[in-house]
PDB file of N, CA and C in Angstrom:
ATOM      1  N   UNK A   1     142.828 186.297  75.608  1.00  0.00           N
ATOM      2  CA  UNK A   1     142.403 186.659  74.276  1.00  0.00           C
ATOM      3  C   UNK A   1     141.617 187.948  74.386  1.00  0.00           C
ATOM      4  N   UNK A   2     141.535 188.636  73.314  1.00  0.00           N
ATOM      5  CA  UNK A   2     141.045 190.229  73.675  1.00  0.00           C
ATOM      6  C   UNK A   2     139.879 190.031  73.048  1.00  0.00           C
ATOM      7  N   UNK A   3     139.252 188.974  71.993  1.00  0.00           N
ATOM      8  CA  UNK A   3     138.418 189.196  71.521  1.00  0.00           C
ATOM      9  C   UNK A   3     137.142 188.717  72.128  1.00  0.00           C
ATOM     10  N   UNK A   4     135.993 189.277  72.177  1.00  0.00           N
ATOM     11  CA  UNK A   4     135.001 188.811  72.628  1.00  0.00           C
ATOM     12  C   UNK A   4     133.322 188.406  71.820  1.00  0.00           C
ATOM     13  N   UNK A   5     132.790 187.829  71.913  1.00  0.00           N
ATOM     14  CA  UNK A   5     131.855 187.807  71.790  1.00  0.00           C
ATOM     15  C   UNK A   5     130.855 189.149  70.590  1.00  0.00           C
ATOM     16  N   UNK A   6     130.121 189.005  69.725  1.00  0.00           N
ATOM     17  CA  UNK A   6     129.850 190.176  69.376  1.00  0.00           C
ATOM     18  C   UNK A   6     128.129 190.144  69.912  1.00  0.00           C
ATOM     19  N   UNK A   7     127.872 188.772  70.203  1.00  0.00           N
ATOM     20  CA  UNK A   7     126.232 188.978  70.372  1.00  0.00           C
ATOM     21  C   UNK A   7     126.371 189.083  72.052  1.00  0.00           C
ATOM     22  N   UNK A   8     126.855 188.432  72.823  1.00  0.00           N
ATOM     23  CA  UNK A   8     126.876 188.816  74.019  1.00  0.00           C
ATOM     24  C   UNK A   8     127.804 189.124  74.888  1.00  0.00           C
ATOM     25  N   UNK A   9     129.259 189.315  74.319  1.00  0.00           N
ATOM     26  CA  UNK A   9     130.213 190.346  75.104  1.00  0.00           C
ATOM     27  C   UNK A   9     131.059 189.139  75.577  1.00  0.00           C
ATOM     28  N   UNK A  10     130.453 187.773  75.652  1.00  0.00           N
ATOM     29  CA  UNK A  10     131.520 187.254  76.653  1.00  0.00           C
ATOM     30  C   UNK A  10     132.766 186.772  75.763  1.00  0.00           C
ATOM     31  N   UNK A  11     134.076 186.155  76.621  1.00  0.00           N
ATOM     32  CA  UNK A  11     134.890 185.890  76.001  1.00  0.00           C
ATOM     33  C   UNK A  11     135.231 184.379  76.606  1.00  0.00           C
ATOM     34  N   UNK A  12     134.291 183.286  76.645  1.00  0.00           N
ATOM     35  CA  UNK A  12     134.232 182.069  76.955  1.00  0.00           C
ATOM     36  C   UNK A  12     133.654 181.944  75.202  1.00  0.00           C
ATOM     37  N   UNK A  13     135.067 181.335  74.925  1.00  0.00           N
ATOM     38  CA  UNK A  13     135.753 181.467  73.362  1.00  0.00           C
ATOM     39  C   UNK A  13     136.192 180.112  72.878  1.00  0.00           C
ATOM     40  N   UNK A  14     135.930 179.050  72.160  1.00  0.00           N
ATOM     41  CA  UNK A  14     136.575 178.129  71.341  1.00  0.00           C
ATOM     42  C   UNK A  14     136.605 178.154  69.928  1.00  0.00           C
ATOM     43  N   UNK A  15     137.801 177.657  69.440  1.00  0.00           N
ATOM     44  CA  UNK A  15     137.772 178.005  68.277  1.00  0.00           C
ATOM     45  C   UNK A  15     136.895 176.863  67.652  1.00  0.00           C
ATOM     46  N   UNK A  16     136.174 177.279  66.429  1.00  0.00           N
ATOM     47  CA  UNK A  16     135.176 176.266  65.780  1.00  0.00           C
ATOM     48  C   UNK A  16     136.430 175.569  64.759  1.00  0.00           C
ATOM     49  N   UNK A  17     135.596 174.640  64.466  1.00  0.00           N
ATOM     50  CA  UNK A  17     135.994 173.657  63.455  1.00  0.00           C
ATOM     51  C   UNK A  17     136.315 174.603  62.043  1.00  0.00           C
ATOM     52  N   UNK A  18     137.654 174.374  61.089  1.00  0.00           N
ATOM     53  CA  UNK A  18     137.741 174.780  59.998  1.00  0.00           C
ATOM     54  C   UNK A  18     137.408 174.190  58.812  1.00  0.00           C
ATOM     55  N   UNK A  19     136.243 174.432  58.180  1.00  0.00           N
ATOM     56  CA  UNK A  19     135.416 173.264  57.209  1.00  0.00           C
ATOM     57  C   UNK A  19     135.662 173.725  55.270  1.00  0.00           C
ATOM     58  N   UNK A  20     136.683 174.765  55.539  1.00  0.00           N
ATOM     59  CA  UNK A  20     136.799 174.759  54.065  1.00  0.00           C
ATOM     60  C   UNK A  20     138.215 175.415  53.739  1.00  0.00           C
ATOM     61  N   UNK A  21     138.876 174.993  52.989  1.00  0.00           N
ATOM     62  CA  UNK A  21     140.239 175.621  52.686  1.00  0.00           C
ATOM     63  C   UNK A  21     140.744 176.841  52.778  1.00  0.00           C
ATOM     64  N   UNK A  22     139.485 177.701  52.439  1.00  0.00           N
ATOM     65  CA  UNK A  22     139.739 179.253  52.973  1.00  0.00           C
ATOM     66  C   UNK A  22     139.444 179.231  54.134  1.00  0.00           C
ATOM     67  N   UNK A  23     139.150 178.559  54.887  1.00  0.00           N
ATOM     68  CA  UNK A  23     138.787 179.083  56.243  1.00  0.00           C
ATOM     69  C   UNK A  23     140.254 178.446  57.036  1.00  0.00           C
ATOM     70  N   UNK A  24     140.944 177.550  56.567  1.00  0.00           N
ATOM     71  CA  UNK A  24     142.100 177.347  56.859  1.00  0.00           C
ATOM     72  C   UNK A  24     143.529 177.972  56.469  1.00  0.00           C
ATOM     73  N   UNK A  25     143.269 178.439  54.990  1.00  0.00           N
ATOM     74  CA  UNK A  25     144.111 179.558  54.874  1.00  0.00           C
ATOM     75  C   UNK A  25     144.356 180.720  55.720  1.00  0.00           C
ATOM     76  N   UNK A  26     142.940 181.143  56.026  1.00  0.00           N
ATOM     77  CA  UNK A  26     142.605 182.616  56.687  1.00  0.00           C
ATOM     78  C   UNK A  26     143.372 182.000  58.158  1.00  0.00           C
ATOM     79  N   UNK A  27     143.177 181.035  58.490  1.00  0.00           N
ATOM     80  CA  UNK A  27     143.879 180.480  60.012  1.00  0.00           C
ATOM     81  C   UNK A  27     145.387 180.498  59.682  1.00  0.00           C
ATOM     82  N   UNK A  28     145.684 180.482  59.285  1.00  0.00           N
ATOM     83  CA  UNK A  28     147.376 180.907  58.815  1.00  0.00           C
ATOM     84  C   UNK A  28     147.961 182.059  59.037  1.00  0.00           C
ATOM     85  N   UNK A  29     146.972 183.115  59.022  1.00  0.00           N
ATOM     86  CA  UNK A  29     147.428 183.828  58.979  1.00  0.00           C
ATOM     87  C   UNK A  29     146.716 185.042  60.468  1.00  0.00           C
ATOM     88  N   UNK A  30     145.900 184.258  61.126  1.00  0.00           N
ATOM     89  CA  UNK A  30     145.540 184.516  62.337  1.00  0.00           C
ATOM     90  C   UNK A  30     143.983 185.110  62.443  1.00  0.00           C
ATOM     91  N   UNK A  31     142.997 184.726  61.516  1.00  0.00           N
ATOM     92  CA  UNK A  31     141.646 185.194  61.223  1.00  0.00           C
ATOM     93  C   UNK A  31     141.033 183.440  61.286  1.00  0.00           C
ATOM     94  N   UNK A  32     140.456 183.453  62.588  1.00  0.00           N
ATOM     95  CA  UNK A  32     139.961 182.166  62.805  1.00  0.00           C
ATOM     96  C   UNK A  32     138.642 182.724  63.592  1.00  0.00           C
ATOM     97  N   UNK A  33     137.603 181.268  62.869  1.00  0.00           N
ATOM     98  CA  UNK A  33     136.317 180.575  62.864  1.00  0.00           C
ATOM     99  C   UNK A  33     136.225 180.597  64.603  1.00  0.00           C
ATOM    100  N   UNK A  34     135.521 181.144  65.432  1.00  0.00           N
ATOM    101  CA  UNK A  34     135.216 181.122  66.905  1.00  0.00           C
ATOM    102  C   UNK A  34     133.753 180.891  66.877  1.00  0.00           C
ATOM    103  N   UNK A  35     133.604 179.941  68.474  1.00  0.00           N
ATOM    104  CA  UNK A  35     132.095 179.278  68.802  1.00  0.00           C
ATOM    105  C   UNK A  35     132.166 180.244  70.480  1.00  0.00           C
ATOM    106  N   UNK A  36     130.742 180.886  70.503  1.00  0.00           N
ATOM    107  CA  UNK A  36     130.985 181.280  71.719  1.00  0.00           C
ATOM    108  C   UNK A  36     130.283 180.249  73.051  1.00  0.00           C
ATOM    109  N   UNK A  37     130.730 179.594  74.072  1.00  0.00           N
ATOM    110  CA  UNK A  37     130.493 179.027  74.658  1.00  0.00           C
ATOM    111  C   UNK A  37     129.495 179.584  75.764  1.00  0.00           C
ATOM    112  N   UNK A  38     128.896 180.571  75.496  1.00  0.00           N
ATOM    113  CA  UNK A  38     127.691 180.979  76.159  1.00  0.00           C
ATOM    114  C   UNK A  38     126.450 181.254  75.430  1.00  0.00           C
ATOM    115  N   UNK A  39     126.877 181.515  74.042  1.00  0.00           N
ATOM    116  CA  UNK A  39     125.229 181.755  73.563  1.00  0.00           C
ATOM    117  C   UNK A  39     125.162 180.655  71.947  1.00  0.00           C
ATOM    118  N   UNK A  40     126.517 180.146  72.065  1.00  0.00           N
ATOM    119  CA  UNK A  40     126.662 179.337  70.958  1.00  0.00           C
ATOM    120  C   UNK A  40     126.702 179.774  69.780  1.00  0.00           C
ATOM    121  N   UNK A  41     127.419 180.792  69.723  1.00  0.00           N
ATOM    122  CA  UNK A  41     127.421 182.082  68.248  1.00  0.00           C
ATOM    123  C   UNK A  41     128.267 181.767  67.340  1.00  0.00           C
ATOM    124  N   UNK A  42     128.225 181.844  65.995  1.00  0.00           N
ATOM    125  CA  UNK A  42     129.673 181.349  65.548  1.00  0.00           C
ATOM    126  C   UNK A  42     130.249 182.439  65.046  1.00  0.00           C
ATOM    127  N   UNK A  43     131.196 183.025  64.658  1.00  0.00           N
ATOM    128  CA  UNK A  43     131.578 183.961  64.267  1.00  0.00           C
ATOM    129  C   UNK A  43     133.222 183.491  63.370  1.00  0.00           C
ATOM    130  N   UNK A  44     133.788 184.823  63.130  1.00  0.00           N
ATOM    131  CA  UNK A  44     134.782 184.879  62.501  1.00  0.00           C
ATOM    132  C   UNK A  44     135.662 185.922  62.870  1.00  0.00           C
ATOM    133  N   UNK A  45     136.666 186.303  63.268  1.00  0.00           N
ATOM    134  CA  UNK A  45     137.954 187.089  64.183  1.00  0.00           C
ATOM    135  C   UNK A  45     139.379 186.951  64.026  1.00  0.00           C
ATOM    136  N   UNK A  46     139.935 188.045  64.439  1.00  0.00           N
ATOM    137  CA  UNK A  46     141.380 187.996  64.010  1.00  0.00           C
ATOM    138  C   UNK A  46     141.780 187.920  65.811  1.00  0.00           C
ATOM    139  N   UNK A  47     142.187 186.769  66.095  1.00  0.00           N
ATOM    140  CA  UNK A  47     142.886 186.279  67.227  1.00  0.00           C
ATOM    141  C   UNK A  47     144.169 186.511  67.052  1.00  0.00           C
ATOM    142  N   UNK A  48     145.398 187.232  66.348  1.00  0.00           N
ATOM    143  CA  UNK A  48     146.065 187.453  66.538  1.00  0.00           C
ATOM    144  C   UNK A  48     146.600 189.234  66.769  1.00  0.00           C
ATOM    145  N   UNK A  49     146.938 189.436  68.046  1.00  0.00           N
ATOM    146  CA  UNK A  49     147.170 190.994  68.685  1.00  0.00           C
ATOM    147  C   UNK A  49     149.062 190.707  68.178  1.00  0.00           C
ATOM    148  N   UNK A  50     149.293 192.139  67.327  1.00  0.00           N
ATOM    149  CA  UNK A  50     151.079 192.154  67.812  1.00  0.00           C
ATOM    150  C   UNK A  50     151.464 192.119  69.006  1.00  0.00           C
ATOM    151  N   UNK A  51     150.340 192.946  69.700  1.00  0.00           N
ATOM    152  CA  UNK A  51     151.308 193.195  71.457  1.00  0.00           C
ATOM    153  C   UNK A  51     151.005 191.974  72.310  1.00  0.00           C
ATOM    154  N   UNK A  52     150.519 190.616  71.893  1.00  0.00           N
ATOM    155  CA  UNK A  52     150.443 189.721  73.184  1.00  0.00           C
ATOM    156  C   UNK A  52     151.081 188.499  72.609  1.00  0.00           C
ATOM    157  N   UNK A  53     151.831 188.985  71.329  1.00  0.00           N
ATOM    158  CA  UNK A  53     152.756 187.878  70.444  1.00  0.00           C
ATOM    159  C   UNK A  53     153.102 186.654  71.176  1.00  0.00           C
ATOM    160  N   UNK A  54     154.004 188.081  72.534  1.00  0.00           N
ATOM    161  CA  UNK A  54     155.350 187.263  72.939  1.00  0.00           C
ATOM    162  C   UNK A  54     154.855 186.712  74.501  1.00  0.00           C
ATOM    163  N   UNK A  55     153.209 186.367  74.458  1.00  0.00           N
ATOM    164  CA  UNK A  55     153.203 185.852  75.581  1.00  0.00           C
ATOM    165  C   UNK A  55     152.725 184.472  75.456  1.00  0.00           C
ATOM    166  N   UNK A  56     152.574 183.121  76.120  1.00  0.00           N
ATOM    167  CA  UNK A  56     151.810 182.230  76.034  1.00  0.00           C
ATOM    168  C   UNK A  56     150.164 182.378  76.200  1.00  0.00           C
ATOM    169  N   UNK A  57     149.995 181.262  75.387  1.00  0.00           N
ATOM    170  CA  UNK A  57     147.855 181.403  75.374  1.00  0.00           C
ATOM    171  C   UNK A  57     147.332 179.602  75.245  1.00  0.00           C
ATOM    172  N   UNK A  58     146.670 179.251  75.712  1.00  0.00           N
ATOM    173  CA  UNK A  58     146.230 178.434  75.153  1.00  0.00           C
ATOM    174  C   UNK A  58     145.548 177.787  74.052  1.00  0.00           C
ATOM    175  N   UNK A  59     146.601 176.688  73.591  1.00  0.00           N
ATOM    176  CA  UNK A  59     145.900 176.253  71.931  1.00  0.00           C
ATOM    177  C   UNK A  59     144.935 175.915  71.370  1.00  0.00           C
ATOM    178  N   UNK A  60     143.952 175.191  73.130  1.00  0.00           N
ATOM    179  CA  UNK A  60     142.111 175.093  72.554  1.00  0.00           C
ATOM    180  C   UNK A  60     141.641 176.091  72.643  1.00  0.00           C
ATOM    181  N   UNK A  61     141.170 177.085  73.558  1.00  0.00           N
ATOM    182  CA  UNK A  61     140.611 178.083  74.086  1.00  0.00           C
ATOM    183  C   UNK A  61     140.954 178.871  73.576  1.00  0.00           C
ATOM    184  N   UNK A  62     142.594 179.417  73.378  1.00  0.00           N
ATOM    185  CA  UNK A  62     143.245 180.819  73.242  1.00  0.00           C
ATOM    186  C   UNK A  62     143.211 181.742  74.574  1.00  0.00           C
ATOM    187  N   UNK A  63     142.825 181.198  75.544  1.00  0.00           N
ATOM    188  CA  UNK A  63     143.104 182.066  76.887  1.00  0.00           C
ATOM    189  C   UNK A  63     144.697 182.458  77.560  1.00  0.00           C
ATOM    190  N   UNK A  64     144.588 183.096  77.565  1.00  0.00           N
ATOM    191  CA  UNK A  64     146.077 184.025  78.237  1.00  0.00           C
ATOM    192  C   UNK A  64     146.297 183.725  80.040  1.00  0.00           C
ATOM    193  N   UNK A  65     145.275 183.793  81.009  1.00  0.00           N
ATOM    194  CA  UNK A  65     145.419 183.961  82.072  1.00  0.00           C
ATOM    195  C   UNK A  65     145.806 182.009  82.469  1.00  0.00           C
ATOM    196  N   UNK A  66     146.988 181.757  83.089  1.00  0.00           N
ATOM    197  CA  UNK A  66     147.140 180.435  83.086  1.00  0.00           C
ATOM    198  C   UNK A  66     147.661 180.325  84.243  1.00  0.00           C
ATOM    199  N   UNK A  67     147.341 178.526  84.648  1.00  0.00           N
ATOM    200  CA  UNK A  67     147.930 178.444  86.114  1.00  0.00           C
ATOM    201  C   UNK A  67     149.454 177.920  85.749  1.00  0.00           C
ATOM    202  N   UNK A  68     149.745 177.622  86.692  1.00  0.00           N
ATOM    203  CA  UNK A  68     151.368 176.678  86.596  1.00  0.00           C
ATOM    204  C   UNK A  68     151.071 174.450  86.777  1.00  0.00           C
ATOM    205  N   UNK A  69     150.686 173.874  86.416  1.00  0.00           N
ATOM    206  CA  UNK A  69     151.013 172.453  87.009  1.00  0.00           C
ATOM    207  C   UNK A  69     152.169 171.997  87.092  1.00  0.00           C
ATOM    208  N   UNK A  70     151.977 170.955  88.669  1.00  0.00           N
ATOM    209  CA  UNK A  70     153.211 170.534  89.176  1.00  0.00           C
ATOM    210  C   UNK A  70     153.450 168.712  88.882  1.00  0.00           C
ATOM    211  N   UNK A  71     154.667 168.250  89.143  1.00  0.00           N
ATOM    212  CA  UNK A  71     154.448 166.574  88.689  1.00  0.00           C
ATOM    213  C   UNK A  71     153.491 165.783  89.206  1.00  0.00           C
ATOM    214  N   UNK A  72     152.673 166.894  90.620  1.00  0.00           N
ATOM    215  CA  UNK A  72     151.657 165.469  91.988  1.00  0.00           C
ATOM    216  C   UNK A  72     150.737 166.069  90.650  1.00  0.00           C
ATOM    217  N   UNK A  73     150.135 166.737  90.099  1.00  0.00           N
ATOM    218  CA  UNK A  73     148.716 166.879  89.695  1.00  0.00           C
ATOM    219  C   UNK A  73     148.626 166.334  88.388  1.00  0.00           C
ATOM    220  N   UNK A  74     149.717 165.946  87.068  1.00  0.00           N
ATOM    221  CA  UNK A  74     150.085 165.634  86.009  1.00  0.00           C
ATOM    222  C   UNK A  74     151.263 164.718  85.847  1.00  0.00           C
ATOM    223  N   UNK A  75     150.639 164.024  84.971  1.00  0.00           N
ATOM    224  CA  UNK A  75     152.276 163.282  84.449  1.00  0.00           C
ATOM    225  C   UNK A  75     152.337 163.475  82.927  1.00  0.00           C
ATOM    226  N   UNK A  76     153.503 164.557  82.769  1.00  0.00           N
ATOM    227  CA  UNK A  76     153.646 164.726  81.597  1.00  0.00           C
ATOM    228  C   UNK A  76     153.914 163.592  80.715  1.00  0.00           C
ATOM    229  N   UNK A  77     154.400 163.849  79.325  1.00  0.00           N
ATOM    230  CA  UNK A  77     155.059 162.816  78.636  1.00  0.00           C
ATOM    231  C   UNK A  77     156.411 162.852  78.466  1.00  0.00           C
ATOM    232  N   UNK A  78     157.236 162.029  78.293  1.00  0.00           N
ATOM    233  CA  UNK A  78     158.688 162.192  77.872  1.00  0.00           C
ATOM    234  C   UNK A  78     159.093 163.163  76.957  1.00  0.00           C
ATOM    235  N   UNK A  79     158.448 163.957  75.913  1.00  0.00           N
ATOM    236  CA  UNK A  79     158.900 165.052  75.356  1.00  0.00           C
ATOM    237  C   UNK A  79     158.405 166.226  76.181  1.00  0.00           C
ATOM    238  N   UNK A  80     157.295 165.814  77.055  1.00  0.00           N
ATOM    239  CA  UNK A  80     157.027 167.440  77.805  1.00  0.00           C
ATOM    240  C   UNK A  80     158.205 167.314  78.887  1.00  0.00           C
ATOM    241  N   UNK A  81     158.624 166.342  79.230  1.00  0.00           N
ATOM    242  CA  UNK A  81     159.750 166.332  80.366  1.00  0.00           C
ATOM    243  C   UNK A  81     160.567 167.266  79.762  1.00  0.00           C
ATOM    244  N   UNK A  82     161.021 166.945  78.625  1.00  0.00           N
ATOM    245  CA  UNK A  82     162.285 167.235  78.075  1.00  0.00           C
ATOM    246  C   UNK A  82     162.524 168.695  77.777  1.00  0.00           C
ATOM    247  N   UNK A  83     161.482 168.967  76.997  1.00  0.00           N
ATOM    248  CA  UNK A  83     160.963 170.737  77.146  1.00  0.00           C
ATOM    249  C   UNK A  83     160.804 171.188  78.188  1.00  0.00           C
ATOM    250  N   UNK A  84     160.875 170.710  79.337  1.00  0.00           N
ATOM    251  CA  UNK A  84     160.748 171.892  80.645  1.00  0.00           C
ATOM    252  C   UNK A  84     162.150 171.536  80.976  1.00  0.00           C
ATOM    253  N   UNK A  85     162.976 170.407  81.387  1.00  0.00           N
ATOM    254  CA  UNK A  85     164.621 170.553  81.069  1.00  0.00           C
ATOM    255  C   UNK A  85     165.133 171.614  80.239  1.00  0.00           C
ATOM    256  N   UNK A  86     164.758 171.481  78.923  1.00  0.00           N
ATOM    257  CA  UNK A  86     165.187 172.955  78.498  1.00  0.00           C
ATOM    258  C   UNK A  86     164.752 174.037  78.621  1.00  0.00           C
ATOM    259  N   UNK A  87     164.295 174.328  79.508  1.00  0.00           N
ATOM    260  CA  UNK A  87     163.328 176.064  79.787  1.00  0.00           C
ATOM    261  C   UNK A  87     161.468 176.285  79.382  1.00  0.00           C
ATOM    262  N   UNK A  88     161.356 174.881  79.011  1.00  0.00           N
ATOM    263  CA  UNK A  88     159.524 176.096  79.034  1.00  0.00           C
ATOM    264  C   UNK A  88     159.034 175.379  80.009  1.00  0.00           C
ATOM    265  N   UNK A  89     157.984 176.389  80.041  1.00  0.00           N
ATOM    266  CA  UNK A  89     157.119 176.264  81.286  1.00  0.00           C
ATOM    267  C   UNK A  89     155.614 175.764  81.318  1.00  0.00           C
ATOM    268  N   UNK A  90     155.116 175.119  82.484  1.00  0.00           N
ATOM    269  CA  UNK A  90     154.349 174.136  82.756  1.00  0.00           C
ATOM    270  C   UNK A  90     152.988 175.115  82.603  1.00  0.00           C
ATOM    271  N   UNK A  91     151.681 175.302  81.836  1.00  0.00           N
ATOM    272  CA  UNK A  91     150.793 176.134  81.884  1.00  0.00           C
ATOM    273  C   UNK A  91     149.911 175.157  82.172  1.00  0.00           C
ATOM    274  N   UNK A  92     149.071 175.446  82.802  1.00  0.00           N
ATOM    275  CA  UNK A  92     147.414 174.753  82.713  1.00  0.00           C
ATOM    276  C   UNK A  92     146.514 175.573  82.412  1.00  0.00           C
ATOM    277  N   UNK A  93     145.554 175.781  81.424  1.00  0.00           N
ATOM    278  CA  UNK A  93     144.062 176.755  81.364  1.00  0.00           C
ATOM    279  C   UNK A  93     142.971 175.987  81.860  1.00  0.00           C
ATOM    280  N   UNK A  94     142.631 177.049  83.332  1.00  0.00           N
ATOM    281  CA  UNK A  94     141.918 176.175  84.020  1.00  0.00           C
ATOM    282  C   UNK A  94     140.184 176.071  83.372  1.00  0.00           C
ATOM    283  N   UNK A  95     140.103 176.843  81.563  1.00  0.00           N
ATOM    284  CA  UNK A  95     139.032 177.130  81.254  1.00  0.00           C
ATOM    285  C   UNK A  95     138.222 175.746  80.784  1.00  0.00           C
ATOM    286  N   UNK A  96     139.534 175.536  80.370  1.00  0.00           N
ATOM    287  CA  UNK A  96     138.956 173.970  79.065  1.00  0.00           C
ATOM    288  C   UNK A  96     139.931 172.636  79.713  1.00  0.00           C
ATOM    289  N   UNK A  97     140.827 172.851  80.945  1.00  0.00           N
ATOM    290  CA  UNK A  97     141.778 172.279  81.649  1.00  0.00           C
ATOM    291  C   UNK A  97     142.803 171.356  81.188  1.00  0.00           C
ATOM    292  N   UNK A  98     143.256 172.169  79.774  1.00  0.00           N
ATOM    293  CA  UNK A  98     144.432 171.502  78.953  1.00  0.00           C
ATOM    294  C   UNK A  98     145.749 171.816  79.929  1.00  0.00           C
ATOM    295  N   UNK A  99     146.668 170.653  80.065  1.00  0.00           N
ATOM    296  CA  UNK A  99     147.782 171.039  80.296  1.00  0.00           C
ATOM    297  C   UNK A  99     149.020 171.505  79.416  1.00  0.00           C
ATOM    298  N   UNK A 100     149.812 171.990  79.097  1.00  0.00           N
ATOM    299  CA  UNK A 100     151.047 172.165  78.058  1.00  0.00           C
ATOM    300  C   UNK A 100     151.851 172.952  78.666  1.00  0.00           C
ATOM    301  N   UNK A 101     152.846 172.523  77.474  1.00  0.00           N
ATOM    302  CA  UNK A 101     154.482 173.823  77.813  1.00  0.00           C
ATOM    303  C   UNK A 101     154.366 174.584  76.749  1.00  0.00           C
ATOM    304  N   UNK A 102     155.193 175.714  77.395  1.00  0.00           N
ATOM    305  CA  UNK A 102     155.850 176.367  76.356  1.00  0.00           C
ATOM    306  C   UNK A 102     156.975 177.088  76.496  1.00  0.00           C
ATOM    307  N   UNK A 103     157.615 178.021  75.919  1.00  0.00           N
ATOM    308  CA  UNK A 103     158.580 178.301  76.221  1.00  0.00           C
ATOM    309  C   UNK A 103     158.241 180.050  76.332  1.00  0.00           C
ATOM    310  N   UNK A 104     157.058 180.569  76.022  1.00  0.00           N
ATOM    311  CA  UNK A 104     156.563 181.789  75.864  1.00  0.00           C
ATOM    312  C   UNK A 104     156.101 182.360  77.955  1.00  0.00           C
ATOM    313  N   UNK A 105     156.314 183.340  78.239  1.00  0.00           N
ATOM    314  CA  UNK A 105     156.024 183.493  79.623  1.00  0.00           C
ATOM    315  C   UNK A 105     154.468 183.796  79.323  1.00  0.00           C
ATOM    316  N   UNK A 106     153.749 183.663  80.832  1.00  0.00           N
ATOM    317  CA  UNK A 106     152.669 183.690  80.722  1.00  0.00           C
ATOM    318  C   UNK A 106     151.947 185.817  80.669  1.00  0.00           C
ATOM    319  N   UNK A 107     150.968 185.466  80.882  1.00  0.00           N
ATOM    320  CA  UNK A 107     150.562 187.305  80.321  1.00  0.00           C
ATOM    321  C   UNK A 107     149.673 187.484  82.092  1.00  0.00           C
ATOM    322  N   UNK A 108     149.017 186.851  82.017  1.00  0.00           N
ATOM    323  CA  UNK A 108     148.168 186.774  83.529  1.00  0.00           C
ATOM    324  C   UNK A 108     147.940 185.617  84.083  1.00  0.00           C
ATOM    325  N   UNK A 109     148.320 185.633  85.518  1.00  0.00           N
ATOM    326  CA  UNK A 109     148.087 184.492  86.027  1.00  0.00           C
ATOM    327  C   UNK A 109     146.457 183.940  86.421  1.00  0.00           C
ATOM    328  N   UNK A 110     146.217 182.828  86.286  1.00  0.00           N
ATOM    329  CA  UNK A 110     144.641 183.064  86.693  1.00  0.00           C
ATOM    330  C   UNK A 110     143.978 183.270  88.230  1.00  0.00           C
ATOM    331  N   UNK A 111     143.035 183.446  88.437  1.00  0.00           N
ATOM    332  CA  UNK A 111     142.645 183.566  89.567  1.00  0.00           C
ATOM    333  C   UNK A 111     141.033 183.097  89.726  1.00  0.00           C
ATOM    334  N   UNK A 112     140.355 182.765  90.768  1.00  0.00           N
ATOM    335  CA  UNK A 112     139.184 181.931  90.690  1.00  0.00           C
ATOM    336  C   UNK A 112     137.963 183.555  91.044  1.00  0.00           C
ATOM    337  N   UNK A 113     138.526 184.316  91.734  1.00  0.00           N
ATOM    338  CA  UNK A 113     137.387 185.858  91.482  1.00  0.00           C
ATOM    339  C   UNK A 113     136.870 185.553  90.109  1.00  0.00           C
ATOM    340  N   UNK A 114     138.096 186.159  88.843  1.00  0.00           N
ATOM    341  CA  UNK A 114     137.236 186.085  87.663  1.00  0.00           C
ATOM    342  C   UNK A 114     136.291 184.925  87.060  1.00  0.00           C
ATOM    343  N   UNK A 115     137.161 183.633  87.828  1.00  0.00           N
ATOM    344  CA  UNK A 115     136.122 181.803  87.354  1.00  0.00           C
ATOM    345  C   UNK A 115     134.866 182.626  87.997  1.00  0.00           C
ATOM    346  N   UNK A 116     134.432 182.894  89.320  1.00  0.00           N
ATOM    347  CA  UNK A 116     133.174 183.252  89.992  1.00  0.00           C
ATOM    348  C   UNK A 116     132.477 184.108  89.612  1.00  0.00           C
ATOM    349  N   UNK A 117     133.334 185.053  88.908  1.00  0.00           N
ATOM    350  CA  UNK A 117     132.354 186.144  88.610  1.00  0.00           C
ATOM    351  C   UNK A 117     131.538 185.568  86.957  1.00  0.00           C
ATOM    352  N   UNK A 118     132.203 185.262  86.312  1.00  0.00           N
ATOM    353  CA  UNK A 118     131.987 184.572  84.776  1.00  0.00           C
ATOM    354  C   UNK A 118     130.739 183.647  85.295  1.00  0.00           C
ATOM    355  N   UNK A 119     130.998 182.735  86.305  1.00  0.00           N
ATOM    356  CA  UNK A 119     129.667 181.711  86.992  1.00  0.00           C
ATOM    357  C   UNK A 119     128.406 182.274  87.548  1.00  0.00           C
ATOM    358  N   UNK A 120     129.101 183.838  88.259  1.00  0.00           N
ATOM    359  CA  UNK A 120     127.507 184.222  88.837  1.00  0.00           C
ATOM    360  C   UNK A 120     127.334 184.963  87.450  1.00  0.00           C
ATOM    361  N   UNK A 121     127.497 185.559  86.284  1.00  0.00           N
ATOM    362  CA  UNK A 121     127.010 186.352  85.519  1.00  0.00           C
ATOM    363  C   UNK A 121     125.867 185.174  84.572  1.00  0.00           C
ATOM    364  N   UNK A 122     126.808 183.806  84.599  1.00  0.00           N
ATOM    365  CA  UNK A 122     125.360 183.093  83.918  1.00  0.00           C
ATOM    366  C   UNK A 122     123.965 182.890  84.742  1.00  0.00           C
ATOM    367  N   UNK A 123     124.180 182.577  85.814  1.00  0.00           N
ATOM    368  CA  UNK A 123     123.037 182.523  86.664  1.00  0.00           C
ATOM    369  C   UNK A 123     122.207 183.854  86.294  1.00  0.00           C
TER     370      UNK A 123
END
């Protein structure tokens, strides 16, 4: 996700709860309610970029950088079986550690440098 933080820069990002009809409209159309998970900020943002359309992100978080899971670490469900039979692919975000498919390729793979560096910057 490109967007970050406006009080403290970071981009350890969930989306907040949508508590009123416009605020669910506006999510329709890609202007969603964000909680920042470091200083607890709430804000409001347009999470949707044209240029990262066509990649996968995750649906709690909205993070882009994702691992791959395999059948020893997960057991999908019978419709996630079925969707990776037909072509999408196995993502994990190791931020909020949702598993899912999709059929979108990923944008960056993750790596644990950036987990460490994000960990020593709170310290």
């Amino acid at each position: 996700m490109t967007v970050s933080c406006p009080r403290c820069g970071s981009r350890f990002l969930k989306i907040a709860r949508r508590r009123t009809l416009r605020e669910k409209l506006k999510d329709l159309f890609g202007v969603s309610p964000l909680r920042c998970g470091d200083c607890d900020m709430t804000f409001v943002a347009r999470t949707w970029d044209p240029a990262v359309l066509a990649y996968s992100r995750c649906p709690r978080c909205l993070r882009m950088d994702l691992n791959i899971w395999t059948n020893e670490q997960y057991w999908p469900s019978s419709f996630m079986k079925l969707l990776i039979k037909l072509g999408a692919h196995p993502w994990r975000c190791e931020y909020c550690r949702l598993n899912f498919v999709a059929f979108r390729p990923r944008r960056e793979a993750f790596t644990f440098n950036r987990w460490r560096e994000r960990n020593q910057d709170a310290k």
